[in-house]
C-alpha atoms as a PDB file:
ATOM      1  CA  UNK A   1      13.486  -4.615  18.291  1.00  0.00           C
ATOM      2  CA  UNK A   2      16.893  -5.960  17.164  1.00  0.00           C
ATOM      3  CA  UNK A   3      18.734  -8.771  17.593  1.00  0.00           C
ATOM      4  CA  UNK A   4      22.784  -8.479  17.846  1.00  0.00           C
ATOM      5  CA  UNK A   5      24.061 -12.341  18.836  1.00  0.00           C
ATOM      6  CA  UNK A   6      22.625 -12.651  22.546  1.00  0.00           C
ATOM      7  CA  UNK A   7      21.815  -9.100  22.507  1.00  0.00           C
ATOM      8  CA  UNK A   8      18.362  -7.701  22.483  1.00  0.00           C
ATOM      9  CA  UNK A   9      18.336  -3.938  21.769  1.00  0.00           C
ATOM     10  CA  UNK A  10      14.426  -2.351  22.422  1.00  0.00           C
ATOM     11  CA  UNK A  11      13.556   0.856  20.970  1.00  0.00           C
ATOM     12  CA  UNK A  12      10.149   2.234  21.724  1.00  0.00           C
ATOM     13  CA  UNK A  13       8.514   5.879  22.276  1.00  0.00           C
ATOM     14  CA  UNK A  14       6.796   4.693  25.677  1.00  0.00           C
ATOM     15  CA  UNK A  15       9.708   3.647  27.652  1.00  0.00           C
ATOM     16  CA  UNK A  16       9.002   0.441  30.256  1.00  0.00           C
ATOM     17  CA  UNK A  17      11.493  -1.350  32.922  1.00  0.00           C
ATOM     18  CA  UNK A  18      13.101  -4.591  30.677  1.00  0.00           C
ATOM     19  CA  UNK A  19      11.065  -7.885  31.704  1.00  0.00           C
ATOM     20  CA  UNK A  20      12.562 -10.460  34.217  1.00  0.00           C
ATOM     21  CA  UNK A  21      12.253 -12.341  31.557  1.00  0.00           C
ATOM     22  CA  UNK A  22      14.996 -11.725  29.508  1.00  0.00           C
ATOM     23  CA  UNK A  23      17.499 -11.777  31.987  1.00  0.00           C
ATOM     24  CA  UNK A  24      16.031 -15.085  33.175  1.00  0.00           C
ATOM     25  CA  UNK A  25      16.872 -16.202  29.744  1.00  0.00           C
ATOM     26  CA  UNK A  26      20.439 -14.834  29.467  1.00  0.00           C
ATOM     27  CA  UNK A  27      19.943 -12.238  27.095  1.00  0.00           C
ATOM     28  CA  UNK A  28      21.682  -8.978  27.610  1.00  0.00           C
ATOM     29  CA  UNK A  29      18.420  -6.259  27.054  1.00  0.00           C
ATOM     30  CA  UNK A  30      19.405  -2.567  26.027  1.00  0.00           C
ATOM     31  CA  UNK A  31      16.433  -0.462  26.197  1.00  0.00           C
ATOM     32  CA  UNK A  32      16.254   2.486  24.051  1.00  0.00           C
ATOM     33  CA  UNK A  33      13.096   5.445  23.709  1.00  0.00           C
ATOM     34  CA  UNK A  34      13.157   6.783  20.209  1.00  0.00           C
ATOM     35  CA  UNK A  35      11.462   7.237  16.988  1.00  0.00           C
ATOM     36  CA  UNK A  36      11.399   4.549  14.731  1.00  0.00           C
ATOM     37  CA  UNK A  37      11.397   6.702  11.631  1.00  0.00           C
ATOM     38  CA  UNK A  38      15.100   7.682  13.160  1.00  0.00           C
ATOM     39  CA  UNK A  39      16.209   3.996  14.167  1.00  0.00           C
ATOM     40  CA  UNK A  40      19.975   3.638  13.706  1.00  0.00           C
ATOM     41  CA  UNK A  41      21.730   0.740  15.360  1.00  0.00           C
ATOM     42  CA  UNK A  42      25.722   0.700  15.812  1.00  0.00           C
ATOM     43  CA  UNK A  43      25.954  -2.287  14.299  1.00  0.00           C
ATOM     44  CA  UNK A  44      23.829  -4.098  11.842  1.00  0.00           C
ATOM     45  CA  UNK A  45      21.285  -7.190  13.286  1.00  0.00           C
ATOM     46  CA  UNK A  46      20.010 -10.232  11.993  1.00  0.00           C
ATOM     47  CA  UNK A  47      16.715  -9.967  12.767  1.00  0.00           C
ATOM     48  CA  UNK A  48      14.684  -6.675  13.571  1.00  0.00           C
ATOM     49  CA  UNK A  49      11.137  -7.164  14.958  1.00  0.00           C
ATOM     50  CA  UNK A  50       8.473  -4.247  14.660  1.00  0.00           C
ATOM     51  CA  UNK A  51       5.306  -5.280  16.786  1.00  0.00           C
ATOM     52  CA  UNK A  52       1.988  -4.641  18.090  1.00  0.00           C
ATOM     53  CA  UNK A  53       1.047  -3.305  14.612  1.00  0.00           C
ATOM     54  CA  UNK A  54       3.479  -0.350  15.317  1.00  0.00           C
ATOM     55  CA  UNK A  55       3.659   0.320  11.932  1.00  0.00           C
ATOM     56  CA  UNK A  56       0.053   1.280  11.471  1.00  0.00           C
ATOM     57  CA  UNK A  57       0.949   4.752  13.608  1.00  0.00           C
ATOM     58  CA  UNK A  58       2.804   6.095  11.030  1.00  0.00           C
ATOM     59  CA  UNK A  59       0.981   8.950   9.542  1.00  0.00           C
ATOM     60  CA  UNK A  60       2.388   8.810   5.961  1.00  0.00           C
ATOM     61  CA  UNK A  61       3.461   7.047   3.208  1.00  0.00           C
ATOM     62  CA  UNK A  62       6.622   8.859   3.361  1.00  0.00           C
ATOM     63  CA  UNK A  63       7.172   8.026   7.479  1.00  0.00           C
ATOM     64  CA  UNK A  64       6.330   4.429   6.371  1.00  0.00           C
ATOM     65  CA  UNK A  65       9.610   4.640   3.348  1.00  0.00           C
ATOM     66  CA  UNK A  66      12.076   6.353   5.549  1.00  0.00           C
ATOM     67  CA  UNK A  67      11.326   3.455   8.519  1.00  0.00           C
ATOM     68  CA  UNK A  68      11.806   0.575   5.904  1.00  0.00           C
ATOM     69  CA  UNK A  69      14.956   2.355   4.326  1.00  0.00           C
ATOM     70  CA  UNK A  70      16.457   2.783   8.273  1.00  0.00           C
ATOM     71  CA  UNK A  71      14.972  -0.854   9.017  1.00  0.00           C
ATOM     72  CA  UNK A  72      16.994  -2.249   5.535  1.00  0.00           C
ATOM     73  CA  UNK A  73      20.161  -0.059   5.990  1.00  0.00           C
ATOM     74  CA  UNK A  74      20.471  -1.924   9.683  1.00  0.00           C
ATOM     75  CA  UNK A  75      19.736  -5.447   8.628  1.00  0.00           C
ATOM     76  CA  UNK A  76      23.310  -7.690   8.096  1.00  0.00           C
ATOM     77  CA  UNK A  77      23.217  -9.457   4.589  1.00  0.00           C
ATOM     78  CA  UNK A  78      20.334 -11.842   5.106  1.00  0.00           C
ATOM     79  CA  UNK A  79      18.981 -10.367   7.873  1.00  0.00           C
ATOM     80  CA  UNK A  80      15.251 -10.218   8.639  1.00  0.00           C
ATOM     81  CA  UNK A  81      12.513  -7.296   9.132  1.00  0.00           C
ATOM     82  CA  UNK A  82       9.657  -8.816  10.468  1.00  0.00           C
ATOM     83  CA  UNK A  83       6.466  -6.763  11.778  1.00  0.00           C
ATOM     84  CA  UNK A  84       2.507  -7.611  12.385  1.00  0.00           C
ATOM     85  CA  UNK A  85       0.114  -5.645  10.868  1.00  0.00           C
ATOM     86  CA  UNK A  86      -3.984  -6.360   9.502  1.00  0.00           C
ATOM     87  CA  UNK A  87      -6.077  -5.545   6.522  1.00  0.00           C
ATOM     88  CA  UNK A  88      -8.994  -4.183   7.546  1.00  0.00           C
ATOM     89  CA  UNK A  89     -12.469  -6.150   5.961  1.00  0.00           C
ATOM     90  CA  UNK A  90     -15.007  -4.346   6.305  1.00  0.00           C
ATOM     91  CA  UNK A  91     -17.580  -7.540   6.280  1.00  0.00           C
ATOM     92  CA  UNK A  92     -16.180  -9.283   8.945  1.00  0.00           C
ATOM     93  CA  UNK A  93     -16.289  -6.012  11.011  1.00  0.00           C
ATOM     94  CA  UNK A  94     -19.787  -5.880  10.134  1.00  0.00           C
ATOM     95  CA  UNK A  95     -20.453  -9.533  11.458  1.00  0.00           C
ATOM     96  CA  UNK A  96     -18.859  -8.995  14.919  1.00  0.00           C
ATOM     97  CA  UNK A  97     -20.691  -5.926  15.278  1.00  0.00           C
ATOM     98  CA  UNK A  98     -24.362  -7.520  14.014  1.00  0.00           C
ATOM     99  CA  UNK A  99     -24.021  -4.501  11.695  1.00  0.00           C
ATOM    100  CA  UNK A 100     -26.408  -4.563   8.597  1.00  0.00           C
ATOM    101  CA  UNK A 101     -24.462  -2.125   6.326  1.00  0.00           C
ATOM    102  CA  UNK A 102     -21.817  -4.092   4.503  1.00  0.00           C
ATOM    103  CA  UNK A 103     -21.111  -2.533   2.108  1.00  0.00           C
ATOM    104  CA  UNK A 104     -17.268  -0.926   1.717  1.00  0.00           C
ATOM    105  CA  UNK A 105     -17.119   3.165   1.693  1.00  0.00           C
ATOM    106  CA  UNK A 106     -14.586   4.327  -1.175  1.00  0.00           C
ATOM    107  CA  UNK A 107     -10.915   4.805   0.069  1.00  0.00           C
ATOM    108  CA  UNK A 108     -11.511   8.321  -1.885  1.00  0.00           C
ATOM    109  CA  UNK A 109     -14.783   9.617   0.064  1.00  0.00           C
ATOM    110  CA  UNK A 110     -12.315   9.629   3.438  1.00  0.00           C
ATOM    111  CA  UNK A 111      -9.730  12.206   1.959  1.00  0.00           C
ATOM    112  CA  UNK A 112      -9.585  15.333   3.240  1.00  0.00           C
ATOM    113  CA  UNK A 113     -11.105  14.251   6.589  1.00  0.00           C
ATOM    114  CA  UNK A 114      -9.350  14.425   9.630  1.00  0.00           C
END
């Protein structure tokens, strides 16, 4: 999501009618479908907001650099990338699940599964 003065431009893969919402609150909503790993805006914003930990569906490293690089070439000097993500902890997991097992498998035992 990117802001443009009272102009709110959406991009998402899972296109949705804009909320009454924002045009209750005066803001102009442009709805777009795409990819963020391709996000291009005409002009550059202020503020661009990635949310529902969006990020996290990036397969790669290398998805994850090309987003931030189309995120930063967008942003106006001073501009703003904000987005919500979470650090998985594998002990409080365990505690809302009244697991017994807390201990942490390697990051290196998961490669190669899929």
């Amino acid at each position: 999501m990117a802001e443009t003065s009272e102009q709110l431009i959406l991009t998402t893969t899972s296109p949705r009618p804009p909320t009454p919402t924002a045009a209750q609150a005066g803001v102009q909503l442009d709805l777009r479908e795409g990819d963020m790993r391709e996000f291009t805006l005409d002009e550059q914003a202020g503020l661009i907001y990635c949310p529902f930990r969006a990020l996290l569906h990036l397969p790669t490293w290398v998805d994850r650099r090309v987003t931030f690089e189309r995120v930063a070439g967008s942003l106006r000097r001073g501009g703003r990338f904000a987005w919500n993500a979470f650090a998985f902890d594998h002990q409080i997991a365990a505690r809302w699940t009244d697991s017994t097992k807390t201990n942490a498998a390697p990051h290196d035992s998961l490669r190669g599964r899929r």
